[in-house]
C-alpha atoms as a PDB file:
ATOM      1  CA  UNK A   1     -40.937  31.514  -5.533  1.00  0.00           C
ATOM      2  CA  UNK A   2     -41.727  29.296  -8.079  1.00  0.00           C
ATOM      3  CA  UNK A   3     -41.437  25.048  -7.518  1.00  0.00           C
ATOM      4  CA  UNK A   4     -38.365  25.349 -10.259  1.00  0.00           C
ATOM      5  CA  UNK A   5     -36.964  28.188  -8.052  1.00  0.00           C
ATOM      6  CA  UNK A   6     -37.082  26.219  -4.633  1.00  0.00           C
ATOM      7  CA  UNK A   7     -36.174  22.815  -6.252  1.00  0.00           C
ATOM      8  CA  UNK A   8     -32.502  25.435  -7.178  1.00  0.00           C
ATOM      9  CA  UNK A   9     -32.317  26.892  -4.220  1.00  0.00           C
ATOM     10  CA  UNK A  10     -32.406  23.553  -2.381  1.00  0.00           C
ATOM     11  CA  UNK A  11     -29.903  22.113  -4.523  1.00  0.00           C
ATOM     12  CA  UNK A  12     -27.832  24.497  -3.925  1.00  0.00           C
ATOM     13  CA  UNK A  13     -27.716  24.380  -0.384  1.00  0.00           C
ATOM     14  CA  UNK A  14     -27.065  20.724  -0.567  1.00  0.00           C
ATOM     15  CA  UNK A  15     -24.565  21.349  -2.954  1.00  0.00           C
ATOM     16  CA  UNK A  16     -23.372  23.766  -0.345  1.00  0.00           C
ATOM     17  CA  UNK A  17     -23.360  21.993   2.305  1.00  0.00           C
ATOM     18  CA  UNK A  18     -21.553  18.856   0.578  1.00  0.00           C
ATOM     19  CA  UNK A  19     -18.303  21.463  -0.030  1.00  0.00           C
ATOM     20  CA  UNK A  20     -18.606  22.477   3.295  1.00  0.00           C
ATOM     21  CA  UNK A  21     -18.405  18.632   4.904  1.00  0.00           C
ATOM     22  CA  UNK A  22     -15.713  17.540   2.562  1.00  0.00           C
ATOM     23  CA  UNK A  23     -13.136  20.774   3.364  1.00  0.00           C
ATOM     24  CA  UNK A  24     -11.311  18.071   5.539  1.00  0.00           C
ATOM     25  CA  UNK A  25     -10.593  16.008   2.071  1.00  0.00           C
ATOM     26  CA  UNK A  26      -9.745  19.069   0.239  1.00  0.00           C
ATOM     27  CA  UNK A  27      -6.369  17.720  -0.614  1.00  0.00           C
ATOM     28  CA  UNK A  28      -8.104  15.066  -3.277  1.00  0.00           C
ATOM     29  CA  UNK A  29      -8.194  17.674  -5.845  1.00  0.00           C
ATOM     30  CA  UNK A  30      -4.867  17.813  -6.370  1.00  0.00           C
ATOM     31  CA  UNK A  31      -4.781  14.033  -7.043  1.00  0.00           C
ATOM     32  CA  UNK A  32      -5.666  13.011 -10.385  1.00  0.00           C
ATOM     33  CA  UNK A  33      -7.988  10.454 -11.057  1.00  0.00           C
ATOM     34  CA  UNK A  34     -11.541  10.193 -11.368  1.00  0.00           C
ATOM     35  CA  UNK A  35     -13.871  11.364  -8.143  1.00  0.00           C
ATOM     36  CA  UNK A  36     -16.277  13.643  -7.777  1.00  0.00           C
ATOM     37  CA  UNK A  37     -16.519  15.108  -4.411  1.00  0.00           C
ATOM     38  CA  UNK A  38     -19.844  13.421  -3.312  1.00  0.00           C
ATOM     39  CA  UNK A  39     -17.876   9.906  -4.122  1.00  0.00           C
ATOM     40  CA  UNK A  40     -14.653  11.357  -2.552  1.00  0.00           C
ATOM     41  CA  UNK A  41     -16.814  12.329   0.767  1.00  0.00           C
ATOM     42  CA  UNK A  42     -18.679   8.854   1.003  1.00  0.00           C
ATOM     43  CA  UNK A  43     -15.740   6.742   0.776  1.00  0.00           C
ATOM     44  CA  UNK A  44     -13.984   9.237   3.494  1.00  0.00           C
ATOM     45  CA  UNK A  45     -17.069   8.943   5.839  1.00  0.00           C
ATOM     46  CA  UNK A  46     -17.507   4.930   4.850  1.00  0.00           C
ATOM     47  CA  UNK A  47     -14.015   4.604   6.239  1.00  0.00           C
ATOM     48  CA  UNK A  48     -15.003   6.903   9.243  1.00  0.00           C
ATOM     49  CA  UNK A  49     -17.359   4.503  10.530  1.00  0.00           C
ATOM     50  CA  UNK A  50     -14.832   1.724  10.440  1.00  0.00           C
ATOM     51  CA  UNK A  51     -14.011  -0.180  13.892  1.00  0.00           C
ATOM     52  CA  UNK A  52     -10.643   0.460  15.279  1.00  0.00           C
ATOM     53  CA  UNK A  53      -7.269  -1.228  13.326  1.00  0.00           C
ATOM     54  CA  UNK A  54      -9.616  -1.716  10.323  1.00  0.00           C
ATOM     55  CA  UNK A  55      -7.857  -3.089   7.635  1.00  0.00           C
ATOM     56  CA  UNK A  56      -9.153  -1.609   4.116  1.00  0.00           C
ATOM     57  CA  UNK A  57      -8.657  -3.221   0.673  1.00  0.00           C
ATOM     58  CA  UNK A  58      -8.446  -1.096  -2.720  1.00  0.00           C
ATOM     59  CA  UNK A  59      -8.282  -2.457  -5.764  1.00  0.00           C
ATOM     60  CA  UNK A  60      -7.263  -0.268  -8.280  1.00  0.00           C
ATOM     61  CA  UNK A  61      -5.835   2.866  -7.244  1.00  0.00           C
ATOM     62  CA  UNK A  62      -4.298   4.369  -9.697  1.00  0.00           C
ATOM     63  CA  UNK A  63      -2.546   7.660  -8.498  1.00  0.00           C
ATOM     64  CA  UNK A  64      -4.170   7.331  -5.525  1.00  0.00           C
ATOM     65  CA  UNK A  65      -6.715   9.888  -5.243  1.00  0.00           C
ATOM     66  CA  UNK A  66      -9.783   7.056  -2.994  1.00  0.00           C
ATOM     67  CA  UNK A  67      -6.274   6.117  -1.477  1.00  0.00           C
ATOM     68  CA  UNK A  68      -6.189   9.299  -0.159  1.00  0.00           C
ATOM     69  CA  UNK A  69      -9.871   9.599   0.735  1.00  0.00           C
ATOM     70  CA  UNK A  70     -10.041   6.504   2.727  1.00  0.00           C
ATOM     71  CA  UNK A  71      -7.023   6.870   3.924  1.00  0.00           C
ATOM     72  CA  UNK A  72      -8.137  10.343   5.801  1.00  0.00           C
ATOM     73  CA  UNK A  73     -10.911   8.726   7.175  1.00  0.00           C
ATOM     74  CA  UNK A  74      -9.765   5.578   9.075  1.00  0.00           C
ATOM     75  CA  UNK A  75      -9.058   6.365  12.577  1.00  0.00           C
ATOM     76  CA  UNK A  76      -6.899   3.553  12.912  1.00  0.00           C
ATOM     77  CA  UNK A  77      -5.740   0.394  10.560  1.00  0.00           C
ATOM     78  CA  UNK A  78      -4.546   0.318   6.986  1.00  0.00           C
ATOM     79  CA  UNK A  79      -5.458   0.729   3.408  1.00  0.00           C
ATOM     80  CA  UNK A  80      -3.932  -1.664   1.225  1.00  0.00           C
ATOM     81  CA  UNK A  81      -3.919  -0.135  -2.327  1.00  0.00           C
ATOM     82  CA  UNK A  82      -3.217  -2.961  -4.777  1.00  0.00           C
ATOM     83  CA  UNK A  83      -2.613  -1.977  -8.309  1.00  0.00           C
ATOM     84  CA  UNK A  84       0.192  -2.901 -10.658  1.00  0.00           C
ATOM     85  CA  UNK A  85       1.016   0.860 -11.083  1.00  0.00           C
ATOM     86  CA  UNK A  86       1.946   0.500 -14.795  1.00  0.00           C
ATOM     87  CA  UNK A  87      -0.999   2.147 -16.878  1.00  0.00           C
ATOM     88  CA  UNK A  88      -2.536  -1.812 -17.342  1.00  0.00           C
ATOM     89  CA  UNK A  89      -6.437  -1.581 -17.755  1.00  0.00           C
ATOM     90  CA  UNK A  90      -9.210  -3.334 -19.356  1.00  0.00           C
ATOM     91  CA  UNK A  91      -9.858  -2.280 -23.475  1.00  0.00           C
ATOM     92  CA  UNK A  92     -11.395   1.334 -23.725  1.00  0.00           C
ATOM     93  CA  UNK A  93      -9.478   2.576 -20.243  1.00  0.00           C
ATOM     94  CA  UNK A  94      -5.950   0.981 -20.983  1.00  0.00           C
ATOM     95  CA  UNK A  95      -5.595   3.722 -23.713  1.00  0.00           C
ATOM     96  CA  UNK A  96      -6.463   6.323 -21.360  1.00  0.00           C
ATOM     97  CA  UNK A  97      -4.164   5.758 -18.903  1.00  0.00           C
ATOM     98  CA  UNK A  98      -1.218   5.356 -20.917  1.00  0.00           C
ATOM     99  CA  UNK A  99      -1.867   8.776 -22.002  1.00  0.00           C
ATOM    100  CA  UNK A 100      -2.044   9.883 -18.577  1.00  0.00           C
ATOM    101  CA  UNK A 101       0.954   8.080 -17.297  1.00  0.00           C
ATOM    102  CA  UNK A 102       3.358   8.461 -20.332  1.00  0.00           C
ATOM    103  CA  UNK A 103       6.773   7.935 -18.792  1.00  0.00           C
ATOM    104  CA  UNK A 104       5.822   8.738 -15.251  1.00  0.00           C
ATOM    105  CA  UNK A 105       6.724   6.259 -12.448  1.00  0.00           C
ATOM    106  CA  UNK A 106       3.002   5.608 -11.250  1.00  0.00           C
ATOM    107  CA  UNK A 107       4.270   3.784  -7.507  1.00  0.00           C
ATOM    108  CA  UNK A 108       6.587   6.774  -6.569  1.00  0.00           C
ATOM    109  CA  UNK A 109       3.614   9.428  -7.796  1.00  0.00           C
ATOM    110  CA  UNK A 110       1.565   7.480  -5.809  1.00  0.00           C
ATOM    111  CA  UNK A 111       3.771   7.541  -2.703  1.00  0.00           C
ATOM    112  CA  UNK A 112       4.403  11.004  -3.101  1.00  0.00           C
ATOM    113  CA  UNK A 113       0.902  11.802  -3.423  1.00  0.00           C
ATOM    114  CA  UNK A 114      -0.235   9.995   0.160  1.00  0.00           C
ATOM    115  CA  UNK A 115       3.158  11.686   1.493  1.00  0.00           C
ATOM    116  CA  UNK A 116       2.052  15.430   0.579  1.00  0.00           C
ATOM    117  CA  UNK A 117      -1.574  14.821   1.655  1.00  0.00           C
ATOM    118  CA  UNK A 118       0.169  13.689   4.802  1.00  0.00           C
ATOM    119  CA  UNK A 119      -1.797  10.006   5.245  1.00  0.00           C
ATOM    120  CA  UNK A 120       1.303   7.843   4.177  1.00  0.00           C
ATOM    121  CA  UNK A 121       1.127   5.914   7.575  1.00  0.00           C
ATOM    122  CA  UNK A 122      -1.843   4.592   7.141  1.00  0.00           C
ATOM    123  CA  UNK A 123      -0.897   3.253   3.369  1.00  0.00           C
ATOM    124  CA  UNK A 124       0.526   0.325   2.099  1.00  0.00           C
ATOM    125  CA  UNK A 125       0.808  -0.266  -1.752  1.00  0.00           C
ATOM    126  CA  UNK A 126       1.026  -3.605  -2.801  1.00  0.00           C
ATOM    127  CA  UNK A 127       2.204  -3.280  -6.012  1.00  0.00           C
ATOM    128  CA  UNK A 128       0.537  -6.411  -8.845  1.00  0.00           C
ATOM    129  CA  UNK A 129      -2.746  -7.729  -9.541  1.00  0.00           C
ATOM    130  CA  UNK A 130      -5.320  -8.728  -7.645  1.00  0.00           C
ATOM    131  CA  UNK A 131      -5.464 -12.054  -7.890  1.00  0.00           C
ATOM    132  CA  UNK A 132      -1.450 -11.724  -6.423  1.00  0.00           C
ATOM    133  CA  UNK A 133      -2.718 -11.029  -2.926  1.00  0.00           C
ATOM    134  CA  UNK A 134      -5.789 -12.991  -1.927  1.00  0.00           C
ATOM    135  CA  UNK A 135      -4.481 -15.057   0.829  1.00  0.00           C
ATOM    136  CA  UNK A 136      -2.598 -11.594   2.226  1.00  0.00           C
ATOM    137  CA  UNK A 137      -5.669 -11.218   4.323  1.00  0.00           C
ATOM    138  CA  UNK A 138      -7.805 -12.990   6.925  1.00  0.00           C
ATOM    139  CA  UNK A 139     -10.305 -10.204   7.470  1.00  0.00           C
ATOM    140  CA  UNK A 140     -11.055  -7.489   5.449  1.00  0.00           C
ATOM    141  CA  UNK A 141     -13.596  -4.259   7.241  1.00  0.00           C
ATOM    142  CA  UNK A 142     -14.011  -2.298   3.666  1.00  0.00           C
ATOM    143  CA  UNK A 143     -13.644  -4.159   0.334  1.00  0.00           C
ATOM    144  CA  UNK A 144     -13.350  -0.786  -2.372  1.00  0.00           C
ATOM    145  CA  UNK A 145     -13.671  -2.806  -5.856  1.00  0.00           C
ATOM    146  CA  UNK A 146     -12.225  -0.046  -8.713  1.00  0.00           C
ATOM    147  CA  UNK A 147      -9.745  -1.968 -10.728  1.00  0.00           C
ATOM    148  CA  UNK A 148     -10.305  -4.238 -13.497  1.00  0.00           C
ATOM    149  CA  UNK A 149     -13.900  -3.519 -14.824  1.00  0.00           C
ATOM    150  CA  UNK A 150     -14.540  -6.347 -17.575  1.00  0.00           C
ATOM    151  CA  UNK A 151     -17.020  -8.425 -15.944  1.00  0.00           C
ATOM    152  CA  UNK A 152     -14.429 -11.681 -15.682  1.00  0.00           C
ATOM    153  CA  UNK A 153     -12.797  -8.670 -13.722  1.00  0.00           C
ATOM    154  CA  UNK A 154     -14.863  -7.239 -11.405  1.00  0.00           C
ATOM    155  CA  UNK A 155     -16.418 -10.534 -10.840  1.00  0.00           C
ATOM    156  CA  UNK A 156     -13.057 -12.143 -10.218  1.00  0.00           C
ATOM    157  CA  UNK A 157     -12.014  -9.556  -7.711  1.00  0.00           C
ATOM    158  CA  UNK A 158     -15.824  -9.666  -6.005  1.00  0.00           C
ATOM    159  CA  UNK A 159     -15.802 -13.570  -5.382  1.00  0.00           C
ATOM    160  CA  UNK A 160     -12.214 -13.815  -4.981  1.00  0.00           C
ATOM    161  CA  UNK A 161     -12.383 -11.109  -1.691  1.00  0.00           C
ATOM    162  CA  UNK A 162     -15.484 -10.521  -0.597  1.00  0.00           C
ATOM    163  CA  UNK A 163     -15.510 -14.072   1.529  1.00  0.00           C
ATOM    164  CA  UNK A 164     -12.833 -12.252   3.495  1.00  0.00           C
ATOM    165  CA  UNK A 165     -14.616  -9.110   4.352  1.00  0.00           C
ATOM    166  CA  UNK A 166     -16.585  -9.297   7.632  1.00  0.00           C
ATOM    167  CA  UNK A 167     -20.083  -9.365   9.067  1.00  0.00           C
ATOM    168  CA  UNK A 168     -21.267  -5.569   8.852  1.00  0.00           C
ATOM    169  CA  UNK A 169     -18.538  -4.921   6.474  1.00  0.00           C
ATOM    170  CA  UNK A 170     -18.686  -2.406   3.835  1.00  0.00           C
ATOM    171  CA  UNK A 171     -18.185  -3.315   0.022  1.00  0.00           C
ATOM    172  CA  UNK A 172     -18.220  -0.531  -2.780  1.00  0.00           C
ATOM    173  CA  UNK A 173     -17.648  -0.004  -6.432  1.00  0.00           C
ATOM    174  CA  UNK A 174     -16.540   2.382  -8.639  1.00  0.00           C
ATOM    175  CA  UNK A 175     -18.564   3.280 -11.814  1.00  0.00           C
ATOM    176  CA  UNK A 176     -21.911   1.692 -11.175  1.00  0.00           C
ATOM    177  CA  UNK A 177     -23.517   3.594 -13.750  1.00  0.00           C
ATOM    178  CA  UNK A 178     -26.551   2.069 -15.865  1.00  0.00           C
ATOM    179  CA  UNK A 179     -25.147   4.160 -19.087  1.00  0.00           C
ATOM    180  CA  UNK A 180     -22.392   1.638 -18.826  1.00  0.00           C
ATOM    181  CA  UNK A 181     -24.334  -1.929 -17.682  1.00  0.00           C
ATOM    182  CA  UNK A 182     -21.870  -3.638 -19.884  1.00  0.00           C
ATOM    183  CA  UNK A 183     -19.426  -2.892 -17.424  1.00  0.00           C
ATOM    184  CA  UNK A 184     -18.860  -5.864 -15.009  1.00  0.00           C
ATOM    185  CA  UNK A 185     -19.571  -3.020 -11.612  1.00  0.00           C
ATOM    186  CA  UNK A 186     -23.207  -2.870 -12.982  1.00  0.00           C
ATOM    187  CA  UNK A 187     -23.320  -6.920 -13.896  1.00  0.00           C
ATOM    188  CA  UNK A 188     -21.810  -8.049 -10.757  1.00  0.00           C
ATOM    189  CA  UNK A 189     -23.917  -5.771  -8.553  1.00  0.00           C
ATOM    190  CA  UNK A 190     -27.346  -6.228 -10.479  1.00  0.00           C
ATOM    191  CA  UNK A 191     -26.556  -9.821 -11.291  1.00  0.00           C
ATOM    192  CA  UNK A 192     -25.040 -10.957  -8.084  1.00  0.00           C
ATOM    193  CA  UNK A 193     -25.051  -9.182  -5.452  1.00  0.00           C
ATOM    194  CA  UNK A 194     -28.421  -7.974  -5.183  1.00  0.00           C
ATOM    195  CA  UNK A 195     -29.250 -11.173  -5.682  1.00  0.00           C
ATOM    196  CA  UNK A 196     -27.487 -13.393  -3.284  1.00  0.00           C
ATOM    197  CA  UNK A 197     -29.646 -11.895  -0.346  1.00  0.00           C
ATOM    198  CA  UNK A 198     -26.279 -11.437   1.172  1.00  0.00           C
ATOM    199  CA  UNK A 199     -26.013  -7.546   1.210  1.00  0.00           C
ATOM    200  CA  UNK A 200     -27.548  -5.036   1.956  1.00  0.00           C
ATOM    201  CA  UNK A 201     -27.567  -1.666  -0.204  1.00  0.00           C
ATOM    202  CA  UNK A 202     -26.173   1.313   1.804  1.00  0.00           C
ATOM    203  CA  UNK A 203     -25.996   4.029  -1.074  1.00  0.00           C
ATOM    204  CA  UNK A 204     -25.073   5.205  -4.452  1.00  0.00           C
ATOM    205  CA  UNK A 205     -23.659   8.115  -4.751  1.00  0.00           C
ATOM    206  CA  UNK A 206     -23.029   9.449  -8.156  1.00  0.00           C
ATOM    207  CA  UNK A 207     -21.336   5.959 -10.099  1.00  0.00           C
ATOM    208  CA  UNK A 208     -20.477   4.641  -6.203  1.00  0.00           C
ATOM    209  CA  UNK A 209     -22.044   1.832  -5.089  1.00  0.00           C
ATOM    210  CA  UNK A 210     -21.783   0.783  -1.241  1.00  0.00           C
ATOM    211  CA  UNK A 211     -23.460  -2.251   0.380  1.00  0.00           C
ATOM    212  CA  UNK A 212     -23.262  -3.686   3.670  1.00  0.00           C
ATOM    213  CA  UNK A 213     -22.510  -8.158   4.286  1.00  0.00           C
ATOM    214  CA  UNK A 214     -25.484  -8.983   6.510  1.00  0.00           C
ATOM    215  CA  UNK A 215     -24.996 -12.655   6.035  1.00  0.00           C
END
């Protein structure tokens, strides 16, 4: 067996092996959005690891397929999905999702969609913008940044929540992807974050980026 051969072979079985640990998530498929499965599984184990009554904060959910993900994995707290559920997005993605949406009612798919995968409980929409909701919370265990993704957005949303999110906290974004370092997710994480001294990285899986508050 050639290097080429085992380098497959290996690849597979890690491939493998990914399906295998993320059969308990299954049920993202069905949502649409836009996931892969190694991104789907890390925000579901991310939200595994959470302390008890953990209170998670989303935003940008869209039809709530990460809803779904993080919502499976918390043991015990909340996931506050904050989106204005009307096809609204930054220039380049706004066009995409009014496509998607056409004359849907995005807040009851969304509803429906964490009732069938049976995590509703554990889900509260709050139905806006971000910057509607800042002083909702005193303490925030997992800040999920996927919303607005100019950089006056993702920046906005970054300084606006992160000073609520705890010591040994988890913070990730969405479409960290150095194809697309216009993007503020790549400007806010390179330029910032990294920076500050302030986090530490955890991972990147795929386009997800997750860090850790040490300070």
């Amino acid at each position: 067996m050639n290097i080429i051969q085992v380098f497959k072979t290996f690849s597979n079985i890690r491939t493998l092996r990914l399906y295998l640990s993320a059969i308990p998530i299954r049920a993202y498929k069905k949502i649409d959005g836009w996931l892969s499965i190694n991104e789907a599984y890390h925000l579901y184990t991310a939200a595994q690891s959470l302390p008890a009554n953990a209170t998670i904060v989303e935003i940008g959910s869209w039809k709530g397929k990460s809803t779904f993900c993080l919502a499976k994995g918390l043991r015990s707290g909340t996931v506050y999905a904050i989106d204005p559920f009307n096809s609204d997005g930054e220039e380049g993605s706004k066009q995409v999702y009014e496509t998607k949406a056409a004359s849907q009612d995005l807040l009851n798919e969304f509803k429906n969609n964490m009732e069938a995968s049976g995590v509703s409980k554990k889900v509260t929409p709050k139905k806006g913008y971000s910057k509607e909701f800042i002083k909702e919370f005193d303490k925030i265990d997992f800040l999920f940044i996927d919303g607005d993704h100019s950089v006056e957005g993702a920046k906005f949303d970054f300084e606006s929540y992160s000073p609520m999110l705890a010591k040994g906290g988890l913070i990730a974004f969405h479409d960290y992807d150095s194809v697309r370092n216009q993007l503020g997710p790549w400007v806010v994480i390179e330029s910032i974050i990294k920076k500050s001294g302030n986090y530490q990285e955890v991972g990147v899986y795929d386009t997800l980026w997750m860090g850790r508050k040490i300070k």
